[in-house]
Protein backbone atom coordinates (compact mmCIF):
# COMPACT_ATOMS: atom_id res chain seq x y z
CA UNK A 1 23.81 15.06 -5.19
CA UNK A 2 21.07 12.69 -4.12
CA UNK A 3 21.95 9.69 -2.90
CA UNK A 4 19.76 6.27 -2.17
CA UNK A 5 19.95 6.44 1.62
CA UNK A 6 18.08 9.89 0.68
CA UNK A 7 15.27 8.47 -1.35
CA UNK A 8 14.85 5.67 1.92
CA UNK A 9 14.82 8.52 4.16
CA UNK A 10 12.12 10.19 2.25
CA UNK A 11 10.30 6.91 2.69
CA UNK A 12 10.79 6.56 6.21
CA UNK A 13 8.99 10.16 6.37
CA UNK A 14 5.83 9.33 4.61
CA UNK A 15 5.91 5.51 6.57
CA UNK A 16 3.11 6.81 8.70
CA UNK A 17 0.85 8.08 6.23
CA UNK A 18 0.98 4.82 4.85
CA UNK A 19 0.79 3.34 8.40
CA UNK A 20 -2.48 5.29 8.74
CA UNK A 21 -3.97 4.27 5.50
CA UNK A 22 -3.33 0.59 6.04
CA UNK A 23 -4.51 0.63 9.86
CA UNK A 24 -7.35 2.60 9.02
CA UNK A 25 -8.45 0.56 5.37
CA UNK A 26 -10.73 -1.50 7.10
CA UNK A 27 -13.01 1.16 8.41
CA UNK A 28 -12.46 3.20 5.37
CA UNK A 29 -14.36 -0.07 3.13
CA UNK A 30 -17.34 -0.10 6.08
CA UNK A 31 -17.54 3.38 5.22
CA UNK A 32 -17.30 3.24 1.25
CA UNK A 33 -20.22 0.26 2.03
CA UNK A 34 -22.31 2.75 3.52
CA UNK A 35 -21.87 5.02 1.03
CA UNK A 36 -22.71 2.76 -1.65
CA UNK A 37 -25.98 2.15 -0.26
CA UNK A 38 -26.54 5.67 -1.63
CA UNK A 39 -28.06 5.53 -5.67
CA UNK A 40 -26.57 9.13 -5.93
CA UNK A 41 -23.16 8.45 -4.51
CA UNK A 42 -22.98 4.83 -6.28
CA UNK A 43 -24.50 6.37 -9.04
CA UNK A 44 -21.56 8.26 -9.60
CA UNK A 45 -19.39 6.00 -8.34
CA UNK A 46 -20.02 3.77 -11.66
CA UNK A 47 -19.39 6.48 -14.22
CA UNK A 48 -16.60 7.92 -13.25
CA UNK A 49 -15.50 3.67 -13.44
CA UNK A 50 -16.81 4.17 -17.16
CA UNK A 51 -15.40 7.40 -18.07
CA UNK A 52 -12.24 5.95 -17.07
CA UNK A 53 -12.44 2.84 -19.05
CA UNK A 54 -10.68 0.88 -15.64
CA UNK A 55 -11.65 -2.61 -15.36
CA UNK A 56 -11.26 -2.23 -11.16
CA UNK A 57 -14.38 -0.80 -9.43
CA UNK A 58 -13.63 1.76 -6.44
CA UNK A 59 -12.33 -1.05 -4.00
CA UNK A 60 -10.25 -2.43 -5.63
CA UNK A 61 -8.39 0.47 -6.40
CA UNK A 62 -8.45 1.05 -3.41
CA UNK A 63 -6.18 -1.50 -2.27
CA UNK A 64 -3.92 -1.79 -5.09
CA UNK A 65 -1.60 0.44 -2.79
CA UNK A 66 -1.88 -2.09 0.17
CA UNK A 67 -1.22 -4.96 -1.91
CA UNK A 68 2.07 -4.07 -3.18
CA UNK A 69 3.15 -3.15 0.50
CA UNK A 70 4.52 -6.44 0.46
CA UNK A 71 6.07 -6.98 -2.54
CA UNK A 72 8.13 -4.01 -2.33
CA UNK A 73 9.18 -4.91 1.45
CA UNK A 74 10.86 -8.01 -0.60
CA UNK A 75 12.64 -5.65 -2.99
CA UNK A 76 13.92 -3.61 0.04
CA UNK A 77 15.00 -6.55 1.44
CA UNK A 78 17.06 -7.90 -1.25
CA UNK A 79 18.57 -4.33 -2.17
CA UNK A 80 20.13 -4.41 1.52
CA UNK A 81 21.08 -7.75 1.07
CA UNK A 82 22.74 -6.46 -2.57
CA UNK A 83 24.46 -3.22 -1.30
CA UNK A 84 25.66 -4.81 1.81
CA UNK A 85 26.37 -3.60 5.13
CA UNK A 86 29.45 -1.64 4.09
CA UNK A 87 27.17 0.07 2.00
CA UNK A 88 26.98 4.04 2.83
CA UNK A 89 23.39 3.87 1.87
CA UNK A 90 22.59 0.77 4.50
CA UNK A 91 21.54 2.41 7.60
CA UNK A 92 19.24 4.31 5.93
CA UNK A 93 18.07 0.97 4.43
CA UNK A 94 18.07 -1.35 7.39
CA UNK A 95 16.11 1.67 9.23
CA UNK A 96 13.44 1.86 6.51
CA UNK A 97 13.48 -2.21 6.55
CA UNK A 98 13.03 -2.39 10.36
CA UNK A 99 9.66 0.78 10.33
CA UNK A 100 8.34 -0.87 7.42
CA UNK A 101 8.08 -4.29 8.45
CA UNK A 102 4.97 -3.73 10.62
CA UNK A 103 2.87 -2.13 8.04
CA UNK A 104 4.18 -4.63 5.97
CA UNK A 105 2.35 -7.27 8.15
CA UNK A 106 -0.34 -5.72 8.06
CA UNK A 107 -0.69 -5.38 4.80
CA UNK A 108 -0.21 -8.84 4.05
CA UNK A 109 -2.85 -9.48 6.53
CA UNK A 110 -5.35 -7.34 4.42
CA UNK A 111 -4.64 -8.62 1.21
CA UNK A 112 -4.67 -12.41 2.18
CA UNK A 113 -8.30 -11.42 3.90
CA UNK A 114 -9.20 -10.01 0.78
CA UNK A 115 -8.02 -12.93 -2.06
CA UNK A 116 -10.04 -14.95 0.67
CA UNK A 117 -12.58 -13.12 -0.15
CA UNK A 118 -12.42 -13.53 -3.62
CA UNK A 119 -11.41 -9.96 -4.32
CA UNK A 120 -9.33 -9.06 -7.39
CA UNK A 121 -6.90 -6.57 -6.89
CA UNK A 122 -4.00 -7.21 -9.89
């Protein structure tokens, strides 16, 4: 059987490709910039926007996964509080909690820099 501390542990796994893609978002943009500045690549860029009907254009979609870094560091947080530390599933949990609360920052960091900004993102 599968059990919850299993799912966190999968988490805590994958943490650092996360890690990565948070750390590294803000070169990633200058880079998307750059590319834009190309009528073929932005070109493109705008229909496939089109042919998928999406309201978001490429950045913002971009850091949809970065903005609910933070929200779902809250829901971690009040499962552990739920389950308890008697829990079998909290060290798992509290590990997960304690790895992810750095990205977490950083994440926060980003999206606040990018609602100041004026950037939608919902």
């Amino acid at each position: 059987p599968l059990f919850l501390g299993d799912v966190f542990s999968i988490q805590l796994q994958i943490l650092p490709k996360i890690q990565a893609y948070v750390t590294q978002y803000e070169s990633q943009m200058s880079m998307l910039d750059r590319c834009l500045k190309s009528k073929k690549f932005s070109e493109m860029v705008k229909s496939l926007k089109k042919e998928s009907g999406s309201r978001l254009n490429l950045k913002d979609c971009l850091l949809l996964p970065i903005s609910k870094l933070p929200e779902l560091f809250v829901l971690y947080q009040e499962l552990n509080k739920a389950l308890g530390e008697s829990h079998q599933d909290n060290p798992a949990l509290s590990k997960l909690l304690t790895s992810f609360q750095e990205v977490t920052f950083t994440a926060t960091m980003i999206r606040n820099q990018m609602l100041s900004q004026n950037k939608s993102f919902e």
